[in-house]
Every structure is written in C-alpha cells, then in structure tokens.
Protein backbone atom coordinates (compact mmCIF):
# COMPACT_ATOMS: atom_id res chain seq x y z
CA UNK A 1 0.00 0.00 0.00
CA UNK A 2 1.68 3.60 -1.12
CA UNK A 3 1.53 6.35 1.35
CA UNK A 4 -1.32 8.75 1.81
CA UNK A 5 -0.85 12.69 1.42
CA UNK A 6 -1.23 12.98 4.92
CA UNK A 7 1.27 10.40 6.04
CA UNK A 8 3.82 11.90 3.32
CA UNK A 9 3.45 15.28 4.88
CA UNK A 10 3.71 14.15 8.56
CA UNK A 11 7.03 12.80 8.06
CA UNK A 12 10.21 14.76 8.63
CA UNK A 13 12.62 16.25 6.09
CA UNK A 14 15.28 13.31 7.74
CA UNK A 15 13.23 10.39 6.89
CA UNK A 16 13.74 10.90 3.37
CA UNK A 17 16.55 9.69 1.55
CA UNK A 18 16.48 12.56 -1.58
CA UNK A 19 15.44 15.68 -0.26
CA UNK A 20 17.01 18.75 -2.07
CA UNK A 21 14.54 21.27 -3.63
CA UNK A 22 11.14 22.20 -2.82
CA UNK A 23 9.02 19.21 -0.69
CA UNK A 24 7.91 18.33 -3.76
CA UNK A 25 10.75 16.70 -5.22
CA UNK A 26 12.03 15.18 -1.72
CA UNK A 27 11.81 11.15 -2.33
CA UNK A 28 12.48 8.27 -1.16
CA UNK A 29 10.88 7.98 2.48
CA UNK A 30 12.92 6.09 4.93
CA UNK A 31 11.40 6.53 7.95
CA UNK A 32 12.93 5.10 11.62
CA UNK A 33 10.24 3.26 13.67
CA UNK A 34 9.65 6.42 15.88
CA UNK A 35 9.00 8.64 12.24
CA UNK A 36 6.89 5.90 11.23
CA UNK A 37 4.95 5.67 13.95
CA UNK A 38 3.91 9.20 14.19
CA UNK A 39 2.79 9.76 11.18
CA UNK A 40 0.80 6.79 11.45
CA UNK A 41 2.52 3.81 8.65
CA UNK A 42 2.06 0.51 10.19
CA UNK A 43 5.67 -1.14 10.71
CA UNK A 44 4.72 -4.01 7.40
CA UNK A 45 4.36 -0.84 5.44
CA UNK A 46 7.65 0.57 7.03
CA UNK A 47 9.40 -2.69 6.40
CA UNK A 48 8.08 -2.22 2.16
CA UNK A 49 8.85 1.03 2.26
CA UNK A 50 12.54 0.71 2.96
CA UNK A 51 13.07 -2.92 0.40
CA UNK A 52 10.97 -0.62 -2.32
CA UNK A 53 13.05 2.29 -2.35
CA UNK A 54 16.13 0.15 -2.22
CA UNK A 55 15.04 -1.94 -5.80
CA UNK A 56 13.59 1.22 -7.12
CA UNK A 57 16.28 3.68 -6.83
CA UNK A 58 18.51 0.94 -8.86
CA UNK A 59 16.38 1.72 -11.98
CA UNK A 60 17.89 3.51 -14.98
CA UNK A 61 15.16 5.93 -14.94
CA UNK A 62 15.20 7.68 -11.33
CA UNK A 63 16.54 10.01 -9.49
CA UNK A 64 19.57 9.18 -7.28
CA UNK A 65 22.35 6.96 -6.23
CA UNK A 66 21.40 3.47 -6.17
CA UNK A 67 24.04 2.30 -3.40
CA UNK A 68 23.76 5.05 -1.75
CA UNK A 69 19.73 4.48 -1.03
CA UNK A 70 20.32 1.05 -0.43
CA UNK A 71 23.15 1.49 2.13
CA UNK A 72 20.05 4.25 4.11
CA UNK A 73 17.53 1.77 3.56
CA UNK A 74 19.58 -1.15 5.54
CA UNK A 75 20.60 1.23 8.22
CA UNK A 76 17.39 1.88 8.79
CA UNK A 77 16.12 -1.75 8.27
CA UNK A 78 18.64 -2.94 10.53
CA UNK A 79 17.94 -3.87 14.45
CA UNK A 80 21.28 -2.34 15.57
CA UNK A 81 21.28 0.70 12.49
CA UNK A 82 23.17 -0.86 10.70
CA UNK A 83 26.76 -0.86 12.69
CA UNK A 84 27.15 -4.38 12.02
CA UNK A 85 26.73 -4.62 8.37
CA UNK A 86 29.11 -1.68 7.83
CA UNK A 87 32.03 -2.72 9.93
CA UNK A 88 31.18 -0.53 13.22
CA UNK A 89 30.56 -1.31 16.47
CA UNK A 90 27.91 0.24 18.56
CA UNK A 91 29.56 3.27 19.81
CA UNK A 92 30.92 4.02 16.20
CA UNK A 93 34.32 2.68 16.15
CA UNK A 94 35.71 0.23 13.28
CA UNK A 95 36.08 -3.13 14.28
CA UNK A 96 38.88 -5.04 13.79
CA UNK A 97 38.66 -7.42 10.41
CA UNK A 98 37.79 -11.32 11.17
CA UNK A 99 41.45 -12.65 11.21
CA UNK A 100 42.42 -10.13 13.47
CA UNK A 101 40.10 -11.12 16.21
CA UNK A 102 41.22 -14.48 16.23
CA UNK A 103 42.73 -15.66 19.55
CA UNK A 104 46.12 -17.05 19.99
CA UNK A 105 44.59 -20.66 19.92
CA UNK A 106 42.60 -19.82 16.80
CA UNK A 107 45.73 -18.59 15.17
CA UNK A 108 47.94 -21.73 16.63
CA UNK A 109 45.36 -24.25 15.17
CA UNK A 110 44.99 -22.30 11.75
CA UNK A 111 49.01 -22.63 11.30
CA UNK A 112 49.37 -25.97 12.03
CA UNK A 113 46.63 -27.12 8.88
C-alpha cells in the first residue's frame, strides 16, 4: 500500500533519503520506527517502504544513487542501524577485520593445517 498525502506530509525532512529542492521533489521515504509511527505507517508498510526504495532507486530511470539508497535503507532496516553490516561497532568505532580477532589458539590451530 503507497503512502497517503497525509502520512507523506507528517514525516520529517530526515526520513527521506532525496530531499534537495522544494518538498515536492524530496523522495524516497525512509522513515525510523519512531517517524513511522507518528505519522501513522504501520511497521509491514515501514518494512516495504525501505526494500521498495532500495530496488527502485537501482532503476535507470530515477533520481539518485542506487548504493547510496540502499546502504540508508539497511541502516534503517537494521535492528542495531546498521553498525554491524558496515564494519562498526555500537559506539561508532571500526572493528577489527575477522582474522584479526582471532585468539592465539585460533591462530595456533589455523598454522598448524
């Protein structure tokens, strides 16, 4: 189900993904739980909202960067927002890559195959 004039206009300028120009061209909405819920989208239609604008801003024919609507729409899709899929813990630092959390025993064992 698309979103109603009245939801559109409820949500804030920072749940949309595109939003330079008048509020007529912003697109994209990506709206956190707490956007969603006040302007009244059911958390299904929150959950479509965020997988459409990912697939759709791929498209030859629209406006944007595809990645770069994708990579919004998991952080806001994401449980954690997204710290997990992009390297980062929760606080915002970079975690260390795989094979450099390996303990000494993980690191003995993988030397000796």
């Amino acid at each position: 189900m698309a979103l109603s004039a009245a939801q559109r206009r409820r949500l804030p300028r920072s749940a949309f993904a595109l939003r330079s120009g008048p509020r007529s061209r912003w697109a994209y909405p990506l709206p956190t739980k707490g956007q969603a819920r006040a302007a009244g989208i059911s958390e299904p239609a929150r959950q479509r909202m965020l997988r459409a604008a990912a697939a759709y801003s791929h498209r030859s024919t629209t406006r944007g960067s595809g990645p770069r609507i994708t990579a919004a729409a998991k952080r806001r899709a994401s449980p954690r927002g997204g710290s997990r899929a992009w390297g980062t813990t929760a606080t915002g630092r970079r975690r260390a890559p795989a094979r450099a959390r390996r303990t000494t025993a993980t690191r003995t064992a993988a030397r000796r195959r």
